[in-house]
Protein backbone atom coordinates (compact mmCIF):
# COMPACT_ATOMS: atom_id res chain seq x y z
CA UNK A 1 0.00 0.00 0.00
CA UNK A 2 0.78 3.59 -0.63
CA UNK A 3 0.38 6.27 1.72
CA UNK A 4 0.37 9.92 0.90
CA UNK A 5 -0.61 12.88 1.98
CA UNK A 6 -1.84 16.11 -0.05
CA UNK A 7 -1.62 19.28 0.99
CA UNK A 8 -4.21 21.32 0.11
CA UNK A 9 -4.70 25.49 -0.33
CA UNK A 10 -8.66 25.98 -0.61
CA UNK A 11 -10.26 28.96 -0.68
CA UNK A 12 -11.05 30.21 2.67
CA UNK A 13 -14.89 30.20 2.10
CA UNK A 14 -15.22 26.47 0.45
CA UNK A 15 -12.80 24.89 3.45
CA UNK A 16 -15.76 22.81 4.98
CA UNK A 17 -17.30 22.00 1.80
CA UNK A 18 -14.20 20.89 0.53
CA UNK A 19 -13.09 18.71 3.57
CA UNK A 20 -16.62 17.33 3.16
CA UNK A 21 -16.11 16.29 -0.29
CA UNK A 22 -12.59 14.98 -0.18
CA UNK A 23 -13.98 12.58 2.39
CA UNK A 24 -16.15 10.77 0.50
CA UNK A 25 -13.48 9.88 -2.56
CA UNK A 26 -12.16 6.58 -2.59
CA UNK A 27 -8.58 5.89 -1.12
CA UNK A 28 -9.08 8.93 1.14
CA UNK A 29 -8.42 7.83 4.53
CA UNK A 30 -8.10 11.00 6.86
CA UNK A 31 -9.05 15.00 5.97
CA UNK A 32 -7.95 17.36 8.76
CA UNK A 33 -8.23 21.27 8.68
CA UNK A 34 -5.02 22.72 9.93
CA UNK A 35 -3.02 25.69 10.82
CA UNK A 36 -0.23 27.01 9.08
CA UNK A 37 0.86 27.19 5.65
CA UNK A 38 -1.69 24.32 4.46
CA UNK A 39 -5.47 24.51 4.71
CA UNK A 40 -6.04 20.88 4.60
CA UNK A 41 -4.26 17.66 4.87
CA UNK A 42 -5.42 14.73 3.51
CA UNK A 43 -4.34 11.20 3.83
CA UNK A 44 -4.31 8.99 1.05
CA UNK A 45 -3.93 4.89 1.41
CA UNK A 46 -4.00 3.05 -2.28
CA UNK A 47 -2.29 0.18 -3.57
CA UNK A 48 -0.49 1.62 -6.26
CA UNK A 49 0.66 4.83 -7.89
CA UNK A 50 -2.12 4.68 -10.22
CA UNK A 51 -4.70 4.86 -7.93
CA UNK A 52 -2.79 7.74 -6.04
CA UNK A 53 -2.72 9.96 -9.28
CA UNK A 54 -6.19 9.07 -9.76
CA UNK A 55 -7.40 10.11 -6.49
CA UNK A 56 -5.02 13.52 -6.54
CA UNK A 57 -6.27 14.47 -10.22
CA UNK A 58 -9.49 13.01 -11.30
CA UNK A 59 -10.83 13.36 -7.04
CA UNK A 60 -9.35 16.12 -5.08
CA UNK A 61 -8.27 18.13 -7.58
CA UNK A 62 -11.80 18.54 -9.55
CA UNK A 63 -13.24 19.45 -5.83
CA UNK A 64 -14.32 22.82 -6.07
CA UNK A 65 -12.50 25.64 -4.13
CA UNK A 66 -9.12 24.01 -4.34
CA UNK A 67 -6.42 26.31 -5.14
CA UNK A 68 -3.58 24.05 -5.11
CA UNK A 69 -1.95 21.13 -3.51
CA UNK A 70 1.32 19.43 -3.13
CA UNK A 71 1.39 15.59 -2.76
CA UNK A 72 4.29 13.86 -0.32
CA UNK A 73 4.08 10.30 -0.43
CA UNK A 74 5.50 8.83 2.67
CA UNK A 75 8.46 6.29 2.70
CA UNK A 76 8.01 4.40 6.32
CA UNK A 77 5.75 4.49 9.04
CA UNK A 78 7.30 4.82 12.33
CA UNK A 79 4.13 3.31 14.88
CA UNK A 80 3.61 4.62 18.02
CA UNK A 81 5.02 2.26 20.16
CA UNK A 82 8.27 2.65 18.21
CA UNK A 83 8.20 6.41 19.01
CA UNK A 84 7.42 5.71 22.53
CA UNK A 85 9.80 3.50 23.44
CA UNK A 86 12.31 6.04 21.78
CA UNK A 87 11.21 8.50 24.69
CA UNK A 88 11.83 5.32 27.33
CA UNK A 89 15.39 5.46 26.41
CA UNK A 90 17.74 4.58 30.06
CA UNK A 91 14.29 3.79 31.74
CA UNK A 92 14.26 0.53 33.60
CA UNK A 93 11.61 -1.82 30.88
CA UNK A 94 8.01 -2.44 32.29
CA UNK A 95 7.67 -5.86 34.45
């Protein structure tokens, strides 16, 4: 499987309708409206790259008030019992 996750500018007025929308396409796993640089994230889970251009052109990018995005497809997936046992570094292990 593929993971990605698009980065979306949408115009300020059509944010919830957007979010709305995005949710509903296929392969769309996750749509959260953020602070910053980005108005909305959007995780994307498909089982090839295919799919992924598919969902990025023919889905999110046809929804309407989208301004522009930028797609980062991620590499690994670090769980979060990895990244907490990072943090438990020189602690004595649970009994």
């Amino acid at each position: 499987m593929i993971t990605a996750f698009v980065l979306l500018d949408v115009d300020v007025d059509q944010v919830p309708e957007a979010a709305e929308a995005i949710c509903h396409l296929d392969g769309v796993t996750e749509v959260y409206s953020v602070t910053g640089r980005y108005d909305l994230i959007v995780k994307v889970r498909v089982p090839e790259n295919e799919a992924l251009a598919d969902v990025v052109t023919q889905g999110i990018g046809k929804v309407a008030g989208i301004q522009g995005s930028e797609t980062v497809i991620a590499f690994r997936s670090y769980a979060e019992d990895v990244l907490d046992a990072g943090f438990a570094l020189g602690q004595d292990p649970p009994a």
